[in-house]
C-alpha atoms as a PDB file:
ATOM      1  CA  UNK A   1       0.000   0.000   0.000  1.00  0.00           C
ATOM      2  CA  UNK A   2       3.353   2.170   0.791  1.00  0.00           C
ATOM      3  CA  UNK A   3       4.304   1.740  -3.211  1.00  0.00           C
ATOM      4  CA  UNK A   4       0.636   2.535  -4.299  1.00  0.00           C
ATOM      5  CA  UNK A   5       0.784   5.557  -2.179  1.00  0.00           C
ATOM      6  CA  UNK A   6      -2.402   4.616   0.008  1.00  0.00           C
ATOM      7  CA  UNK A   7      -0.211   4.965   3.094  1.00  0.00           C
ATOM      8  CA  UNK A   8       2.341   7.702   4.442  1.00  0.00           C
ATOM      9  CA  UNK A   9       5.905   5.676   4.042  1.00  0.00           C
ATOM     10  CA  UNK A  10       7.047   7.875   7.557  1.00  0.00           C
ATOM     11  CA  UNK A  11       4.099   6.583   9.249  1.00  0.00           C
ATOM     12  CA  UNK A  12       3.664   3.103   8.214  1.00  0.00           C
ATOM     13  CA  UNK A  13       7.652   2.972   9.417  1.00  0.00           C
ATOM     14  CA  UNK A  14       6.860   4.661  12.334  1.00  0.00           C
ATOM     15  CA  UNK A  15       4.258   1.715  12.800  1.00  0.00           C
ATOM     16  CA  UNK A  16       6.642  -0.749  12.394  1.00  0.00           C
ATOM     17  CA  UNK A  17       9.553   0.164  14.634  1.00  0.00           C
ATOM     18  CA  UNK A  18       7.709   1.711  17.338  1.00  0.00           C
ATOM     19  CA  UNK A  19       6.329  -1.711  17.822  1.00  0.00           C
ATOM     20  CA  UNK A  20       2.326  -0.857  18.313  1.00  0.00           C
ATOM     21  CA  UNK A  21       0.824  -2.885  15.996  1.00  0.00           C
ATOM     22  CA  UNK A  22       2.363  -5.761  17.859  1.00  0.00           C
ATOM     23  CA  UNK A  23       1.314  -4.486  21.051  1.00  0.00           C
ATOM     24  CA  UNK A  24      -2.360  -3.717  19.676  1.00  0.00           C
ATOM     25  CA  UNK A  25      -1.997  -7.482  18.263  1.00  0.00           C
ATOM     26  CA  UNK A  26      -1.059  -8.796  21.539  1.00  0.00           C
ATOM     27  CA  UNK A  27      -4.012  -7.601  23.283  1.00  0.00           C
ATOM     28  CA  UNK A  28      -6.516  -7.872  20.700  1.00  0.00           C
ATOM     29  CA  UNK A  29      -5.530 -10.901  19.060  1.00  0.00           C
ATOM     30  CA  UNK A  30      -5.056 -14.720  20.100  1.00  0.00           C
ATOM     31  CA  UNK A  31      -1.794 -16.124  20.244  1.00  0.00           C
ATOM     32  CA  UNK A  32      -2.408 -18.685  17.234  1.00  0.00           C
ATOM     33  CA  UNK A  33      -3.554 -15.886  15.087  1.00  0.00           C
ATOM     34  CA  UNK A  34       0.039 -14.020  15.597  1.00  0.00           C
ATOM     35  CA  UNK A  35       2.665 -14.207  13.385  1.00  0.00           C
ATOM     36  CA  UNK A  36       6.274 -13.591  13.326  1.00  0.00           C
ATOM     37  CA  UNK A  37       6.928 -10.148  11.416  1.00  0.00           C
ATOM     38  CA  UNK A  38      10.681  -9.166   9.838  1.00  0.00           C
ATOM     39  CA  UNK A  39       9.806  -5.441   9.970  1.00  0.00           C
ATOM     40  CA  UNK A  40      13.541  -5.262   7.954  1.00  0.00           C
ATOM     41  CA  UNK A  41      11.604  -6.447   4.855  1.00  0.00           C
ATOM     42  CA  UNK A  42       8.515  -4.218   5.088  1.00  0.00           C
ATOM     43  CA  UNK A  43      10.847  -0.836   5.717  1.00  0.00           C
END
């Protein structure tokens, strides 16, 4: 969405390496439904 320009690229790496959408996924989410994330390919 970054490449197509639907998202802010300073944002959505602020996202990333600031960690919340793991900590919204850890209390909103159930373990099984977690997956491991390499932010160093999304950034």
């Amino acid at each position: 969405m970054v490449k197509d320009n639907h998202l802010d690229k300073s944002l959505f790496e602020l996202f990333l390496t600031s960690g919340v959408y793991l900590r919204f996924a850890k209390e909103y989410m159930l373990d099984e439904q977690l997956d491991e994330v390499d932010i160093t390919k999304l950034i």
